[in-house]
Protein backbone atom coordinates (compact mmCIF):
# COMPACT_ATOMS: atom_id res chain seq x y z
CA UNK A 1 46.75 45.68 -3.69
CA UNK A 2 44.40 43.40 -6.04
CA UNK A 3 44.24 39.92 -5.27
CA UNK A 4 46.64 38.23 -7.09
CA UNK A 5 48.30 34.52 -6.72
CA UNK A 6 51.66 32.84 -7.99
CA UNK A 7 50.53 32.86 -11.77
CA UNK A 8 48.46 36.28 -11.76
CA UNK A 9 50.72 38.20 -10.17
CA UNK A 10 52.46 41.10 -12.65
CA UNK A 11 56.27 41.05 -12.75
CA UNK A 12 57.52 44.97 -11.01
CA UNK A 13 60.91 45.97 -10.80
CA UNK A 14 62.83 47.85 -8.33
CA UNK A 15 66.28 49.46 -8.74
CA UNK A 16 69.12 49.66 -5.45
CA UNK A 17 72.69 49.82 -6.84
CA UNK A 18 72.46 50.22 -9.59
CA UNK A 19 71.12 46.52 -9.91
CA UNK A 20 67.31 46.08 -11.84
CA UNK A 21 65.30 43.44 -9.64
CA UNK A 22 62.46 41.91 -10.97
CA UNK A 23 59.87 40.81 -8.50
CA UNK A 24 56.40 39.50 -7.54
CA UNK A 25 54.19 40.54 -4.62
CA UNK A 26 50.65 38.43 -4.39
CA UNK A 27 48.66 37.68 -1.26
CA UNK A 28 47.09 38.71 2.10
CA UNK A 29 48.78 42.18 3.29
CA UNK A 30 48.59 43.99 6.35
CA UNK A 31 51.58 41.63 8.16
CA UNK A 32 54.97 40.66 7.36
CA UNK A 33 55.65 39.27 3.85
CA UNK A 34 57.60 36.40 3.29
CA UNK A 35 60.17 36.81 1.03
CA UNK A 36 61.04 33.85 -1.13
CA UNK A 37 64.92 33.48 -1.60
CA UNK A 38 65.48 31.04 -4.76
CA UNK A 39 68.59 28.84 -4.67
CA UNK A 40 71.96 30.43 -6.47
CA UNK A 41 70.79 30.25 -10.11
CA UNK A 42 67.14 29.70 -9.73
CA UNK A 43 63.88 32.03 -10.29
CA UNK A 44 61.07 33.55 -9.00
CA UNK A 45 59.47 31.16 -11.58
CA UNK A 46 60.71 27.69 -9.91
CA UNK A 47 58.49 27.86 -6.74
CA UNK A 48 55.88 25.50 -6.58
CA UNK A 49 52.53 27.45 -6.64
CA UNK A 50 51.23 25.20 -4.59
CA UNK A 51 53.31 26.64 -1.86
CA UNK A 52 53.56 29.78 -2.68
CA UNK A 53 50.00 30.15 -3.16
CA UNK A 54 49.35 28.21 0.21
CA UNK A 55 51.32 30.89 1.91
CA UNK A 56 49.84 33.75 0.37
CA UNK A 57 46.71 32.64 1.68
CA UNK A 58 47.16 34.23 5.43
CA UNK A 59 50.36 36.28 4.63
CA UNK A 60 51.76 38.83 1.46
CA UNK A 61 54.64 36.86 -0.43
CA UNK A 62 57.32 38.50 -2.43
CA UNK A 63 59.12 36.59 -5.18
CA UNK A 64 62.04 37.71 -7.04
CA UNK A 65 65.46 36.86 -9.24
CA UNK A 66 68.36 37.67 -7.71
CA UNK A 67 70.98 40.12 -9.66
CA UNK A 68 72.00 38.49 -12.77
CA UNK A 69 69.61 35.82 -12.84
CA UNK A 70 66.54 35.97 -15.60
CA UNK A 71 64.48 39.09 -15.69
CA UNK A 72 67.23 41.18 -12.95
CA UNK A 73 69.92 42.59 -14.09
CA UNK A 74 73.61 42.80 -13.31
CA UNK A 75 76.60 44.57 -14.71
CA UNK A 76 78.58 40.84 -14.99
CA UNK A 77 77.69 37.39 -14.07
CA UNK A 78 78.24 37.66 -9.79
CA UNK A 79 79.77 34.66 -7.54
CA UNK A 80 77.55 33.47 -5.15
CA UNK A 81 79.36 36.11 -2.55
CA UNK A 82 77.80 39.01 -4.34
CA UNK A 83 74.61 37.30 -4.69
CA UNK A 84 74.01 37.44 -0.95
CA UNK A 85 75.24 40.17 -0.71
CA UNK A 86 72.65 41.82 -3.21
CA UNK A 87 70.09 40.41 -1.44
């Protein structure tokens, strides 16, 4: 994977149920990534980069939007229920 940090990192998509996620994958691989759950109607866009970035330095971080929220997509608007449980 290239090197890539909070703002350089391309937006990919992956599909499970039916449900488009949009995600962002930046930092040191070869461990565990953090994943980076937002709060219920927030984006992969709202982390500071600061932080992100700080992480990314010694592990692989993976940003997304849950299902419904800005580039993912969802059949209908979900409670916040479905939202964890789409996670």
């Amino acid at each position: 994977m290239a090197t890539h940090t909070h703002q350089t990192a391309p937006t990919q998509f992956v599909e499970a149920k039916g449900i488009r996620f949009a995600y962002r994958r930046f930092g040191k691989t070869g461990g565990v990534p953090l994943v980076f759950n937002m709060h219920f109607t927030g984006t992969m866009d709202h982390w500071d980069l600061l932080v992100t970035d700080g992480f990314a330095k010694d592990r692989e971080v993976i940003l997304f939007d849950n299902a419904g929220i800005s580039a993912s997509s969802s059949p209908h608007r979900r409670p916040a229920r479905q939202l964890a449980a789409a996670i």
